[in-house]
PDB file of N, CA and C in Angstrom:
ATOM      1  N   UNK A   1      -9.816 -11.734   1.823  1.00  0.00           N
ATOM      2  CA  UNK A   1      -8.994 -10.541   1.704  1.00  0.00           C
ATOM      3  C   UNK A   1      -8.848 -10.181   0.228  1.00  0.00           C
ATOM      4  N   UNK A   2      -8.805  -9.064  -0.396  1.00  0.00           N
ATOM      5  CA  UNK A   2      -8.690  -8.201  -1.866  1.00  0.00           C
ATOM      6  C   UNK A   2      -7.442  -7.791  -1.581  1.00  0.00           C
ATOM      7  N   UNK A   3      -6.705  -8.863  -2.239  1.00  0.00           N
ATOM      8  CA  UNK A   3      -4.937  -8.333  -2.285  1.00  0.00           C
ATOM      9  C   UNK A   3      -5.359  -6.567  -2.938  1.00  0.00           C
ATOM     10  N   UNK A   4      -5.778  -6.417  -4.281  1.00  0.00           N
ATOM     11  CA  UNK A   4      -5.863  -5.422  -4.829  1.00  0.00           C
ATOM     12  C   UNK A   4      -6.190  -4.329  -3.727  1.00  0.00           C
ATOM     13  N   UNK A   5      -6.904  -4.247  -3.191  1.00  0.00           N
ATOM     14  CA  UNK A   5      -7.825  -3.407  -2.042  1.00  0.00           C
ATOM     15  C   UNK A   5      -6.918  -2.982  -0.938  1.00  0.00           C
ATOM     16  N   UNK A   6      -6.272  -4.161  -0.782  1.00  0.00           N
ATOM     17  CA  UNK A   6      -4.787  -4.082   0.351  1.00  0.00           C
ATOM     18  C   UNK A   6      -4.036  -3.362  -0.306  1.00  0.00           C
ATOM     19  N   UNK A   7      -3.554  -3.360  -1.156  1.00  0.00           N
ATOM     20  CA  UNK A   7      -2.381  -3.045  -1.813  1.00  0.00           C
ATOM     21  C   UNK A   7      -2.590  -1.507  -2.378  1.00  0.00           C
ATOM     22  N   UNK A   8      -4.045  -1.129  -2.251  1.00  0.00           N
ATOM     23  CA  UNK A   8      -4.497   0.793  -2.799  1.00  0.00           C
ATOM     24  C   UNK A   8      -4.438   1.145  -1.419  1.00  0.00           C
ATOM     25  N   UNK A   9      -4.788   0.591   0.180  1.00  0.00           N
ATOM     26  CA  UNK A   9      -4.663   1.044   0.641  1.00  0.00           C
ATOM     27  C   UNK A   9      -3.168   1.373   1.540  1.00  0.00           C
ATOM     28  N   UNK A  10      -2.431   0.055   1.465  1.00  0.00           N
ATOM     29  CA  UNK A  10      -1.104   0.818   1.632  1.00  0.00           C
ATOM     30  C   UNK A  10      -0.624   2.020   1.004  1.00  0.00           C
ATOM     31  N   UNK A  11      -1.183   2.118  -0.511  1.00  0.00           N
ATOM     32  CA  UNK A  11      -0.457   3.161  -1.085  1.00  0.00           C
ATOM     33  C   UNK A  11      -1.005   4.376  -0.600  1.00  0.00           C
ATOM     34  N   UNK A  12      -2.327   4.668   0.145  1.00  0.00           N
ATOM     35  CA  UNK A  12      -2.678   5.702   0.460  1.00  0.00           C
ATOM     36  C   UNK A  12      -2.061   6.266   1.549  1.00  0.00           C
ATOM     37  N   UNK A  13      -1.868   5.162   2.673  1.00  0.00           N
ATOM     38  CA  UNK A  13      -0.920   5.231   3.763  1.00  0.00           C
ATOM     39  C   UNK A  13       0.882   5.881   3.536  1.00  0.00           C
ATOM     40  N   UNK A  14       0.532   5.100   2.603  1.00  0.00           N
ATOM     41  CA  UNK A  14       2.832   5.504   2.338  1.00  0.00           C
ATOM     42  C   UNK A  14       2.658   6.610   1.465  1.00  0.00           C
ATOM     43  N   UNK A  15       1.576   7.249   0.890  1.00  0.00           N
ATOM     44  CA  UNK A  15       1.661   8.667   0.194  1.00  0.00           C
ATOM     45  C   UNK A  15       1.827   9.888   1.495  1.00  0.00           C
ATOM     46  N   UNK A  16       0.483   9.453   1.822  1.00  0.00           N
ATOM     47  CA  UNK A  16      -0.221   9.917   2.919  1.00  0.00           C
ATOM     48  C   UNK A  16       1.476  10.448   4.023  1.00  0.00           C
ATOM     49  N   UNK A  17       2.466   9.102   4.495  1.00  0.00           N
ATOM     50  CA  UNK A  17       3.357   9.067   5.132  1.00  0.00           C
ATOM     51  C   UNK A  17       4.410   9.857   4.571  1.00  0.00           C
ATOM     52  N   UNK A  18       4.244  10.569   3.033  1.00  0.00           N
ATOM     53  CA  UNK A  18       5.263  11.044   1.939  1.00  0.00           C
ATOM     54  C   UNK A  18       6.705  10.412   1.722  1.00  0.00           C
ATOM     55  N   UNK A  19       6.822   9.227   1.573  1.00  0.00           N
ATOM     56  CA  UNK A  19       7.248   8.254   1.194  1.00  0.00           C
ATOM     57  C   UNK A  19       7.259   7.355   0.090  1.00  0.00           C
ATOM     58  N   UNK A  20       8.331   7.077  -0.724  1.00  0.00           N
ATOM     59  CA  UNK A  20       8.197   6.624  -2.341  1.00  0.00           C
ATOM     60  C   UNK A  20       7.716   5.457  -2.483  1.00  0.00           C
ATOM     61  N   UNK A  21       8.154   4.720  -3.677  1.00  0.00           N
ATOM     62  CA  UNK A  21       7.880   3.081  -3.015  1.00  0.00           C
ATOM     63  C   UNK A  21       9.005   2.754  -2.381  1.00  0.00           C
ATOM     64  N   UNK A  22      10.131   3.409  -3.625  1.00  0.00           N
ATOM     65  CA  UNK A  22      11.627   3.013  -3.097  1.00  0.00           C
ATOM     66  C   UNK A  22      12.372   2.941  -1.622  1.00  0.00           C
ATOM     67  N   UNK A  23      11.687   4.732  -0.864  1.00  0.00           N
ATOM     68  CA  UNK A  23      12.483   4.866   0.624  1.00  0.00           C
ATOM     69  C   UNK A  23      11.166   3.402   1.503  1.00  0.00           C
ATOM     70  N   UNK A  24      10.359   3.188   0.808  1.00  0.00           N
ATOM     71  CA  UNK A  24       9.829   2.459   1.931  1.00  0.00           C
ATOM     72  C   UNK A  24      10.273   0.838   1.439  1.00  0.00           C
ATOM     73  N   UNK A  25      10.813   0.634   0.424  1.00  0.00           N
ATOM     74  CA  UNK A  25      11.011  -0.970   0.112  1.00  0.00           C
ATOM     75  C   UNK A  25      12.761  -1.073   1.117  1.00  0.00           C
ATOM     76  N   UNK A  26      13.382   0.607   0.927  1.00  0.00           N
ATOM     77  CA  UNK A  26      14.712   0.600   1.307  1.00  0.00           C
ATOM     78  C   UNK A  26      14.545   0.335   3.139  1.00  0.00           C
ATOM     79  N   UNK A  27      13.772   0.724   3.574  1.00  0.00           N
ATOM     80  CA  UNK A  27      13.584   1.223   5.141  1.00  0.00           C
ATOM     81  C   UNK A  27      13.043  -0.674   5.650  1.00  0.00           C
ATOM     82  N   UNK A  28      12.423  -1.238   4.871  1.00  0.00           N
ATOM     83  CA  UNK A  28      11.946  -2.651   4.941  1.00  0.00           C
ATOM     84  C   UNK A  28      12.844  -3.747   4.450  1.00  0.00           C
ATOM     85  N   UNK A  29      13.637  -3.410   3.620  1.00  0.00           N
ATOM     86  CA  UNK A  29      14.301  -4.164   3.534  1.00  0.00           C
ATOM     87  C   UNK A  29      14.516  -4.989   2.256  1.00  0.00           C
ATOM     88  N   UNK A  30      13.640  -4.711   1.350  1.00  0.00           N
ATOM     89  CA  UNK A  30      12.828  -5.436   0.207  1.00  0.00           C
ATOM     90  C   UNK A  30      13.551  -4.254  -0.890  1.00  0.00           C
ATOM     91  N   UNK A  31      12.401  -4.831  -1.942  1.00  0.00           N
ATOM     92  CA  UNK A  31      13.018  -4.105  -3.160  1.00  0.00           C
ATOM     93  C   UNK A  31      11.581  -3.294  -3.433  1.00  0.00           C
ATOM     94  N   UNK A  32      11.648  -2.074  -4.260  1.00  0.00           N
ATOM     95  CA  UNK A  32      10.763  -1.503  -4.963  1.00  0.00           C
ATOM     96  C   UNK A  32       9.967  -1.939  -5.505  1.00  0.00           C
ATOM     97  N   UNK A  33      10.210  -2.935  -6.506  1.00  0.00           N
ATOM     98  CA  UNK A  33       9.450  -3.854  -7.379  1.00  0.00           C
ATOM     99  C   UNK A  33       8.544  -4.664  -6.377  1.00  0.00           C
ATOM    100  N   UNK A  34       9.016  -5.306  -5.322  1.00  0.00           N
ATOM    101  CA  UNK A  34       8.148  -5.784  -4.805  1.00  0.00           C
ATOM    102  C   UNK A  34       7.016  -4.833  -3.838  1.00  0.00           C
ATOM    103  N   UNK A  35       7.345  -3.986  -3.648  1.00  0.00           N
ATOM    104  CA  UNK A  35       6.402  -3.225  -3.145  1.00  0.00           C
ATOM    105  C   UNK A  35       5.284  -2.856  -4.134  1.00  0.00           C
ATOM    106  N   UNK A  36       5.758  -2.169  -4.868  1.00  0.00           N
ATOM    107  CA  UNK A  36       5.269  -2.213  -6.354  1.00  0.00           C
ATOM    108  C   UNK A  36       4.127  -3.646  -6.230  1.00  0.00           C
ATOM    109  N   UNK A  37       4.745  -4.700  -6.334  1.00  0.00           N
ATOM    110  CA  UNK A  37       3.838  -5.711  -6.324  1.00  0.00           C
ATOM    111  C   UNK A  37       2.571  -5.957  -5.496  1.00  0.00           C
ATOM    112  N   UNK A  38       3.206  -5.528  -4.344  1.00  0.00           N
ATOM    113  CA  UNK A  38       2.285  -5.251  -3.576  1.00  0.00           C
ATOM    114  C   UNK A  38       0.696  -4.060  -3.740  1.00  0.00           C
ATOM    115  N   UNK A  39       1.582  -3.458  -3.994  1.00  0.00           N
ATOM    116  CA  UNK A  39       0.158  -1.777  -4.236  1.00  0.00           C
ATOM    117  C   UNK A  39      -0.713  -2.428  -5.508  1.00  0.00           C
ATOM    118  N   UNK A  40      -0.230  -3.277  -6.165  1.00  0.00           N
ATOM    119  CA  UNK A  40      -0.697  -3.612  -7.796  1.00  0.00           C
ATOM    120  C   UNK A  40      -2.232  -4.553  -7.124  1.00  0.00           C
ATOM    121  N   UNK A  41      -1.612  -5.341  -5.953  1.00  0.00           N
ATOM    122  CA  UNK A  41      -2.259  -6.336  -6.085  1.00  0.00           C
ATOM    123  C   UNK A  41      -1.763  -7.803  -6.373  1.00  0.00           C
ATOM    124  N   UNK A  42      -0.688  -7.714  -7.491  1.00  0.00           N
ATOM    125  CA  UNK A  42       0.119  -9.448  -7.690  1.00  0.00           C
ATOM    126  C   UNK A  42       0.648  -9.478  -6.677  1.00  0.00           C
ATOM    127  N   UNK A  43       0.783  -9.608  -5.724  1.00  0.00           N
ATOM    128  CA  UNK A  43       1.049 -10.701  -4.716  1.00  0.00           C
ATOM    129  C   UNK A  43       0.546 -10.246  -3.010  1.00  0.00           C
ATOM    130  N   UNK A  44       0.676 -10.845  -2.012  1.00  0.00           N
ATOM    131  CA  UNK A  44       0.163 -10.807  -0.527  1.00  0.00           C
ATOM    132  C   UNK A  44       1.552 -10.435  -0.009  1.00  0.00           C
ATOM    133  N   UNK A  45       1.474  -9.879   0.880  1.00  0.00           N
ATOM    134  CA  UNK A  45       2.759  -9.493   1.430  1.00  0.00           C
ATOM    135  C   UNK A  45       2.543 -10.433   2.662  1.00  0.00           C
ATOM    136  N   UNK A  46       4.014 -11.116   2.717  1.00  0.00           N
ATOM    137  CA  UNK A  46       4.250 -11.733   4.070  1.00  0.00           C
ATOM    138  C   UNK A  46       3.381 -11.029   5.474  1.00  0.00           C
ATOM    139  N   UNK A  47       3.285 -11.752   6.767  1.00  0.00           N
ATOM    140  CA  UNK A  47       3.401 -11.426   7.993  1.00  0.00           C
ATOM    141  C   UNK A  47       4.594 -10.285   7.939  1.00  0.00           C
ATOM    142  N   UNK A  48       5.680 -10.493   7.677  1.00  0.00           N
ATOM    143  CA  UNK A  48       6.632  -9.989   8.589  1.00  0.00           C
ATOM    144  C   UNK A  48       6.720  -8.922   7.524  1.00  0.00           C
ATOM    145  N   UNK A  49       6.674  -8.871   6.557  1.00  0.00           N
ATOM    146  CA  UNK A  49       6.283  -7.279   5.836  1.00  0.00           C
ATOM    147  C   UNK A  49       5.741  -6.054   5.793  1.00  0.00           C
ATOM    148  N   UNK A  50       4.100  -6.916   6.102  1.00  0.00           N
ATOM    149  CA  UNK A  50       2.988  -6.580   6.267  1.00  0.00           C
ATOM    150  C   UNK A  50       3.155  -5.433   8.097  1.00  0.00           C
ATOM    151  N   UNK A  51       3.792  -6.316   8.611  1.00  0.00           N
ATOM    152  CA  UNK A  51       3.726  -6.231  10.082  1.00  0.00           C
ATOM    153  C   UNK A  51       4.932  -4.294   9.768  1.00  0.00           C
ATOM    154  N   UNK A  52       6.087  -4.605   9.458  1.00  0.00           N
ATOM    155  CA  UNK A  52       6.869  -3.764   8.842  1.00  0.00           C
ATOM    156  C   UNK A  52       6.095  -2.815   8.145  1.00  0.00           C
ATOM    157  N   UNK A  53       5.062  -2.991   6.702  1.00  0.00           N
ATOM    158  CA  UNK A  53       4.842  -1.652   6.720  1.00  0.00           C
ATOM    159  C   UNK A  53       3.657  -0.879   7.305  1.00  0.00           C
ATOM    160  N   UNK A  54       3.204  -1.649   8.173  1.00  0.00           N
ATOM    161  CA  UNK A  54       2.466  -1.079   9.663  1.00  0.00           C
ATOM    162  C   UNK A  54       2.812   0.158   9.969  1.00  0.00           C
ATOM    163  N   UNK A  55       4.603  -0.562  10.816  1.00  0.00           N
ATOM    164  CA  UNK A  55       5.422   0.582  11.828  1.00  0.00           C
ATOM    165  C   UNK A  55       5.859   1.166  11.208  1.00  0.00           C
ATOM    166  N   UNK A  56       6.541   1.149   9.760  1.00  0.00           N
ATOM    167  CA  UNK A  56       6.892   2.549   9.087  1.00  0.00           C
ATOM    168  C   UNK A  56       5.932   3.321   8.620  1.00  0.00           C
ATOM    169  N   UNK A  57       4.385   2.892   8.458  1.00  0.00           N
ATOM    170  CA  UNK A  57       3.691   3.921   8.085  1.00  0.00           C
ATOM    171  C   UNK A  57       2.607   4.334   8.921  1.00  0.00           C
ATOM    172  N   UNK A  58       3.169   3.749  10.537  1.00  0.00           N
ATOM    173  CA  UNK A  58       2.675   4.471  11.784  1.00  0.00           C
ATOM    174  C   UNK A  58       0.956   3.981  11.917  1.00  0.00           C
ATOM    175  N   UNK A  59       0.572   2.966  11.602  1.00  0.00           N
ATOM    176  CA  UNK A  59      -0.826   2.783  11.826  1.00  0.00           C
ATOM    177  C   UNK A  59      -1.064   0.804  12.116  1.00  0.00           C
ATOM    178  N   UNK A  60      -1.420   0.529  12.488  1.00  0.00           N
ATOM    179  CA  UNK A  60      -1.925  -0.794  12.924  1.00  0.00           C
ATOM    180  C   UNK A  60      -1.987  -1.186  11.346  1.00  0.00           C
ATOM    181  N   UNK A  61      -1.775  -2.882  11.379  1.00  0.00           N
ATOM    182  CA  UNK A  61      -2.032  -3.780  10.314  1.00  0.00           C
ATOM    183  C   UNK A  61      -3.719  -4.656  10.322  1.00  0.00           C
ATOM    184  N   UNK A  62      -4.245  -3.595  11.370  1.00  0.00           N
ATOM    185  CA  UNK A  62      -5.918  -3.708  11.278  1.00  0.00           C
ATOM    186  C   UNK A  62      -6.406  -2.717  10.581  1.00  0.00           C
ATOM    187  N   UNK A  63      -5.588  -1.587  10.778  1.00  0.00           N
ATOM    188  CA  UNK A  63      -5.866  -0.213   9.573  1.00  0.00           C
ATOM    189  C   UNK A  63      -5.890  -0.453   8.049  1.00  0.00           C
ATOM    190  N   UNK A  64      -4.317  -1.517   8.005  1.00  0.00           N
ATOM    191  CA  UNK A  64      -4.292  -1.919   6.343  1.00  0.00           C
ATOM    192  C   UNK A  64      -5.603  -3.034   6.005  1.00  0.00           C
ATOM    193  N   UNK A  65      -6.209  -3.631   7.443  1.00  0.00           N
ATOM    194  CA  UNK A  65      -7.142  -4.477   6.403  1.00  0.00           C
ATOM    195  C   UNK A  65      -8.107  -3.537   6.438  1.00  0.00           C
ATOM    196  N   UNK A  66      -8.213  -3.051   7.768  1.00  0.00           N
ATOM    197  CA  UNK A  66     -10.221  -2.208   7.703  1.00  0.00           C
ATOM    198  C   UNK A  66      -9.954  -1.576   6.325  1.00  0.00           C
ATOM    199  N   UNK A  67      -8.916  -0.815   5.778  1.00  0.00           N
ATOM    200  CA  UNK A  67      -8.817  -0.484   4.842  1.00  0.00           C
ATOM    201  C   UNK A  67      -9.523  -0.425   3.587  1.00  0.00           C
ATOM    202  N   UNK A  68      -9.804  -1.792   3.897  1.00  0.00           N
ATOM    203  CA  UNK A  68     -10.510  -2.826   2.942  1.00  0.00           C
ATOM    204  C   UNK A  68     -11.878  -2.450   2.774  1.00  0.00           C
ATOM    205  N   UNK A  69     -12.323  -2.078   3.732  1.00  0.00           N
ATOM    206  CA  UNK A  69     -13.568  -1.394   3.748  1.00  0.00           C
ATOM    207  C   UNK A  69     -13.744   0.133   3.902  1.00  0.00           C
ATOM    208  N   UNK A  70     -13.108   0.493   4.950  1.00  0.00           N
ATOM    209  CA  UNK A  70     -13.374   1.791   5.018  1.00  0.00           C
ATOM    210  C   UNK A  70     -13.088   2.820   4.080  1.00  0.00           C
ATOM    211  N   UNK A  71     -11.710   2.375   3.522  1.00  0.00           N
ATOM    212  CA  UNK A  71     -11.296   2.707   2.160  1.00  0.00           C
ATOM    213  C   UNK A  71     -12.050   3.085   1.038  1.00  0.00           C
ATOM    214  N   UNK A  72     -12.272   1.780   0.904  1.00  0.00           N
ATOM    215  CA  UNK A  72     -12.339   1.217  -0.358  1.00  0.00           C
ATOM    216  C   UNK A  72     -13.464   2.419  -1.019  1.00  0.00           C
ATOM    217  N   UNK A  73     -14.392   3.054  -0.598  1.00  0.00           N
ATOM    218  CA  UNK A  73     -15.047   3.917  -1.338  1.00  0.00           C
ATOM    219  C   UNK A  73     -13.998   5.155  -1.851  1.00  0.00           C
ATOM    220  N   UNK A  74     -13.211   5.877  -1.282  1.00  0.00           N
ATOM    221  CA  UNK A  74     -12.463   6.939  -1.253  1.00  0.00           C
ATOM    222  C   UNK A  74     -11.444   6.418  -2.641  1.00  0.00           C
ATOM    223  N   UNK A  75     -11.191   5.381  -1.886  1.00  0.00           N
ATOM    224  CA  UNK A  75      -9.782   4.270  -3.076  1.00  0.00           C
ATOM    225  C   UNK A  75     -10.582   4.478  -4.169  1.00  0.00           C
ATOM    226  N   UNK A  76     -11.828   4.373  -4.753  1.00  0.00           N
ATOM    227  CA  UNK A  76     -12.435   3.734  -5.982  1.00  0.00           C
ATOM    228  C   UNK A  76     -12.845   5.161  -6.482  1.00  0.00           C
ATOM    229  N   UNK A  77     -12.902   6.552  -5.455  1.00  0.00           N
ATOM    230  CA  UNK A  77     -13.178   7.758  -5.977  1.00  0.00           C
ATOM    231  C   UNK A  77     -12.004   8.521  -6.407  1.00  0.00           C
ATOM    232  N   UNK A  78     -11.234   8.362  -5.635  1.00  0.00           N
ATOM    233  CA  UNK A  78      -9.639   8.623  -6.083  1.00  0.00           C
ATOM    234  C   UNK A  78      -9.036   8.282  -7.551  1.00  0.00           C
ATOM    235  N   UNK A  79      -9.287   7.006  -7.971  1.00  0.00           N
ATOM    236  CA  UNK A  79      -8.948   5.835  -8.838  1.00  0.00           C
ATOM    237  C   UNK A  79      -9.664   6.764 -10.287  1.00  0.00           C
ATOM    238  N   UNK A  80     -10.941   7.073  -9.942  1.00  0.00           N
ATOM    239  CA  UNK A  80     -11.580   7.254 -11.264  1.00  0.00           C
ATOM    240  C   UNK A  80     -11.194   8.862 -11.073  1.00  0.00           C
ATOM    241  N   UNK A  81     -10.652   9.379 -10.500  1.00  0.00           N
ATOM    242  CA  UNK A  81     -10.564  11.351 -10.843  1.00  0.00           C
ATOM    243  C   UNK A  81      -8.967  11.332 -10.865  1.00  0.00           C
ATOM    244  N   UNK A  82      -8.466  10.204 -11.081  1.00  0.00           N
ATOM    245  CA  UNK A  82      -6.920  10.017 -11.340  1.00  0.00           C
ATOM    246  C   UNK A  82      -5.630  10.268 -10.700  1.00  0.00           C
ATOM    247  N   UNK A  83      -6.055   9.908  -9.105  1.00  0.00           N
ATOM    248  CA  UNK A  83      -5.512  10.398  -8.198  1.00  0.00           C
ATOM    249  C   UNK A  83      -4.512   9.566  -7.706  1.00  0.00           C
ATOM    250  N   UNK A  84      -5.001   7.883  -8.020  1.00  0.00           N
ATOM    251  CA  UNK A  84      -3.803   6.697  -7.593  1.00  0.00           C
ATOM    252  C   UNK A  84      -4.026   6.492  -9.385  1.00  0.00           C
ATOM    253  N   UNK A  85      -2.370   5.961  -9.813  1.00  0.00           N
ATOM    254  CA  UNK A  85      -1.665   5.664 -10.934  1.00  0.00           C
ATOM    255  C   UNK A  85      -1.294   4.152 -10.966  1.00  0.00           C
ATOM    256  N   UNK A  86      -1.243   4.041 -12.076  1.00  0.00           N
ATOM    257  CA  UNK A  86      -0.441   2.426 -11.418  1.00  0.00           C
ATOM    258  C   UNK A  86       0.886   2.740 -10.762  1.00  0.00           C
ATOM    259  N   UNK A  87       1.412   2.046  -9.644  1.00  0.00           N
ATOM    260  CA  UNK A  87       3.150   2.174  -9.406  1.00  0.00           C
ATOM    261  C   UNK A  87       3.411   2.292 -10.418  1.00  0.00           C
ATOM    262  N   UNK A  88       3.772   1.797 -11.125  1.00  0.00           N
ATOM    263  CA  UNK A  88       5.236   1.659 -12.282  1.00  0.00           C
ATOM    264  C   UNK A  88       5.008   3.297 -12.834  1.00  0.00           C
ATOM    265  N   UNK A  89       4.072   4.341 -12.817  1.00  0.00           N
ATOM    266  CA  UNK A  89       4.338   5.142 -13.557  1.00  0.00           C
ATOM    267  C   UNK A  89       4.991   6.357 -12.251  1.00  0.00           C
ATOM    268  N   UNK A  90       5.271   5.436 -11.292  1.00  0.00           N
ATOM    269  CA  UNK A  90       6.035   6.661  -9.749  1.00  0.00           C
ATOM    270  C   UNK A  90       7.141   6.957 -10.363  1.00  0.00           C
TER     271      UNK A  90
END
């Protein structure tokens, strides 16, 4: 698994869902920062997170991995025409 890869494609999902990091760390239960952590890549999000930001962002936690692939071209075209930022600059 590419924590990094995981973590661009949640963010495409929770944009996509028009949702901050904040209303979605608030709606989960967590903090910003760690979500944050998450989209970055430093760290794996639990099962029970993971599973969580599934149902708030309405798609299977087979979506966040295929992600991984199906993504990942769009993620890496996005990335270079400056379309995903790092979190910290949300």
């Amino acid at each position: 698994m590419n924590r990094k890869l995981l973590g661009k494609t949640i963010k495409l999902y929770r944009k996509k869902a028009g949702l901050t990091q904040s209303e979605l760390a608030k709606i989960l239960g967590t903090s910003n920062i760690h979500i944050s952590h998450i989209e970055i890549g430093a760290v794996t999000p639990s099962v029970e997170v993971l599973l969580g930001i599934a149902e708030v962002l309405h798609v299977t936690p087979n979506d966040l991995f295929a992600g991984n692939y199906a993504l990942s071209e769009k993620v890496e075209a996005q990335e270079s025409e400056g379309e995903i930022q790092d979190p910290s600059h949300e």
